[in-house]
C-alpha atoms as a PDB file:
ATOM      1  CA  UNK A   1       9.211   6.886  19.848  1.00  0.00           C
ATOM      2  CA  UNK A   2       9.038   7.755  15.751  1.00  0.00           C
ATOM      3  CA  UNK A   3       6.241   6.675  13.911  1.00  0.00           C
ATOM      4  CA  UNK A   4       6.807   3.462  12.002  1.00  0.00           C
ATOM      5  CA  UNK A   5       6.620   3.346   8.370  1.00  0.00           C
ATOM      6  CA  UNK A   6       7.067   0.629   6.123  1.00  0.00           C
ATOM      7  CA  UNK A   7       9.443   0.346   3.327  1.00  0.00           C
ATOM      8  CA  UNK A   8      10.003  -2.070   0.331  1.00  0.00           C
ATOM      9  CA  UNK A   9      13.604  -2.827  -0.104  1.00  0.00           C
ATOM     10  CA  UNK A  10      15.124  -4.396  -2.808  1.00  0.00           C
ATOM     11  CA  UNK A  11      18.588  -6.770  -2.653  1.00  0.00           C
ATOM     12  CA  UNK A  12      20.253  -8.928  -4.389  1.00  0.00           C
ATOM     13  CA  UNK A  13      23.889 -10.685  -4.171  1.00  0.00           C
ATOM     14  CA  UNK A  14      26.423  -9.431  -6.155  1.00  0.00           C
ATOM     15  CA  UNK A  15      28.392 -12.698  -5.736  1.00  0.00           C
ATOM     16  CA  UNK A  16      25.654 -14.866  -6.689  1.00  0.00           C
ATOM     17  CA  UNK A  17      24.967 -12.767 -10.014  1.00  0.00           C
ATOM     18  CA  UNK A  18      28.852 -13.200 -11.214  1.00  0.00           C
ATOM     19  CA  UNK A  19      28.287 -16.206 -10.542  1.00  0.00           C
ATOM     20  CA  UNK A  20      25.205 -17.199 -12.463  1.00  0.00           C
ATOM     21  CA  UNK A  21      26.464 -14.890 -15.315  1.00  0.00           C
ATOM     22  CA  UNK A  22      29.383 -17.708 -15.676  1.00  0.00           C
ATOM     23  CA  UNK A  23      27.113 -20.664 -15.454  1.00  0.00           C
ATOM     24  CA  UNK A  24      28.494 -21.669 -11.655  1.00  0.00           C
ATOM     25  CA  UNK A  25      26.633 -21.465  -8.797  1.00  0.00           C
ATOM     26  CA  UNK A  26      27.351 -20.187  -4.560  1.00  0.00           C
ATOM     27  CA  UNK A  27      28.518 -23.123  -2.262  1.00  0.00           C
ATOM     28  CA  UNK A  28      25.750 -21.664   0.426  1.00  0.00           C
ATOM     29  CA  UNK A  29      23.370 -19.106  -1.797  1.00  0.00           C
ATOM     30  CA  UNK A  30      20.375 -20.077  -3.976  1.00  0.00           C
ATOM     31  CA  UNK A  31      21.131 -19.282  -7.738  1.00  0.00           C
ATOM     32  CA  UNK A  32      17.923 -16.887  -7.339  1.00  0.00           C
ATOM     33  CA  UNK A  33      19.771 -14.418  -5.190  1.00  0.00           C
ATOM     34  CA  UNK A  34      21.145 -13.061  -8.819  1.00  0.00           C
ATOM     35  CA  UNK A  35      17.430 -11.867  -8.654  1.00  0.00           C
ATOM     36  CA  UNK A  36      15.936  -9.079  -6.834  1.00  0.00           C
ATOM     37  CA  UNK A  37      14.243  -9.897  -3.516  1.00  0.00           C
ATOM     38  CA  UNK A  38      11.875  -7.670  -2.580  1.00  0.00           C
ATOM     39  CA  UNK A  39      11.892  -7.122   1.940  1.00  0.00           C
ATOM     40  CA  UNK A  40       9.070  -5.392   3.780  1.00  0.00           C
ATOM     41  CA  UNK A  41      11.240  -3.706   6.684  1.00  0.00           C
ATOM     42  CA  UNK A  42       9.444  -1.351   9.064  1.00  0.00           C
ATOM     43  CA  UNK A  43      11.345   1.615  10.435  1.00  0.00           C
ATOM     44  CA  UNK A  44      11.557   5.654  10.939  1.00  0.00           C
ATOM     45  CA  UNK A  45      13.094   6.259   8.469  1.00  0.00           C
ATOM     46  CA  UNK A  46      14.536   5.063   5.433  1.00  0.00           C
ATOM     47  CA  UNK A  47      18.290   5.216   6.666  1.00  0.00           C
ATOM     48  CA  UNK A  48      16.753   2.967   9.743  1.00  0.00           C
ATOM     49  CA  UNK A  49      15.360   0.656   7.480  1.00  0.00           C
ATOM     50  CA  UNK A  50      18.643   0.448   5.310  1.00  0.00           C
ATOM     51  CA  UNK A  51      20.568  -0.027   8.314  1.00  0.00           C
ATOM     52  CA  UNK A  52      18.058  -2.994   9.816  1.00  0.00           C
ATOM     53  CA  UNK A  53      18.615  -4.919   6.065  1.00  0.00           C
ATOM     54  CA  UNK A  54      22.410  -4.263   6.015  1.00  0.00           C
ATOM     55  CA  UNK A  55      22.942  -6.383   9.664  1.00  0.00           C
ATOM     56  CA  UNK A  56      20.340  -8.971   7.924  1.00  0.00           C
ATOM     57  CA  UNK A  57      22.145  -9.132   4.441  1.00  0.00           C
ATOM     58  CA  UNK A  58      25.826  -8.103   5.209  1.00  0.00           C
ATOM     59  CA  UNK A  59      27.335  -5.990   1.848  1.00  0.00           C
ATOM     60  CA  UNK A  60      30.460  -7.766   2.342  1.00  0.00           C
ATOM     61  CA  UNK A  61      28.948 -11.325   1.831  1.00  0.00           C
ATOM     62  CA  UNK A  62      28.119  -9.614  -1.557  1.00  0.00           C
ATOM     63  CA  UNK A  63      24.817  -8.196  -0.513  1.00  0.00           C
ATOM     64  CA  UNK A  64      23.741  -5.212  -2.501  1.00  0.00           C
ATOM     65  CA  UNK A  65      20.553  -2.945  -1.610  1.00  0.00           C
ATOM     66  CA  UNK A  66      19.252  -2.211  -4.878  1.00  0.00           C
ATOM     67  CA  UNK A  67      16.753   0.485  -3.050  1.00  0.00           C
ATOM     68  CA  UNK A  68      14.549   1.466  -0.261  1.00  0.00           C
ATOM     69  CA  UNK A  69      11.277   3.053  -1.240  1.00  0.00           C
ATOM     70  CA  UNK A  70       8.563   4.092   1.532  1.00  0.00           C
ATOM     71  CA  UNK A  71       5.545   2.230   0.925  1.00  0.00           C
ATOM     72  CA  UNK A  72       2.270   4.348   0.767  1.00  0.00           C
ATOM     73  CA  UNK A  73      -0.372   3.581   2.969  1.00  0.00           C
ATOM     74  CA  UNK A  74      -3.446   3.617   1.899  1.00  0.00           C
ATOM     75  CA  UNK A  75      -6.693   4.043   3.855  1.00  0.00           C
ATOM     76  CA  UNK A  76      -7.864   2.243   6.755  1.00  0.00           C
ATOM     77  CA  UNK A  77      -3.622   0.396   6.604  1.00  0.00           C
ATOM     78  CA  UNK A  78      -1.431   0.983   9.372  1.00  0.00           C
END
């Protein structure tokens, strides 16, 4: 099995932003999904870790992954 790595990935809903931009709001979202939201995902790699978000946060229910960025250990973290 691959080491596991942890990555910071960032997502929003494009939906939700239009939205907010025209003073409405989502019948189901939280306004604050115009916002980043920052997810801690563990994975192999950072295709894994996209692909683990993307079943989570669907792109076409307007979910947009902003980024995935492998998160540094530093010593004495797993």
């Amino acid at each position: 099995m691959s080491e596991q790595k942890r990555f910071e990935v960032v997502i929003y809903n494009r939906i939700v932003r239009d939205l907010v931009e025209q003073h409405e709001s989502h019948k189901d979202l939280k306004d604050d999904w115009a916002d980043n939201h920052y997810q801690e995902i563990r994975a192999s790699t950072a295709d894994e870790a996209r692909r683990r978000v993307d079943i989570r946060y669907p792109g076409h229910k307007g979910f947009v992954v902003a980024s995935v960025t492998e998160v540094q250990a530093f010593d004495g973290e797993d």
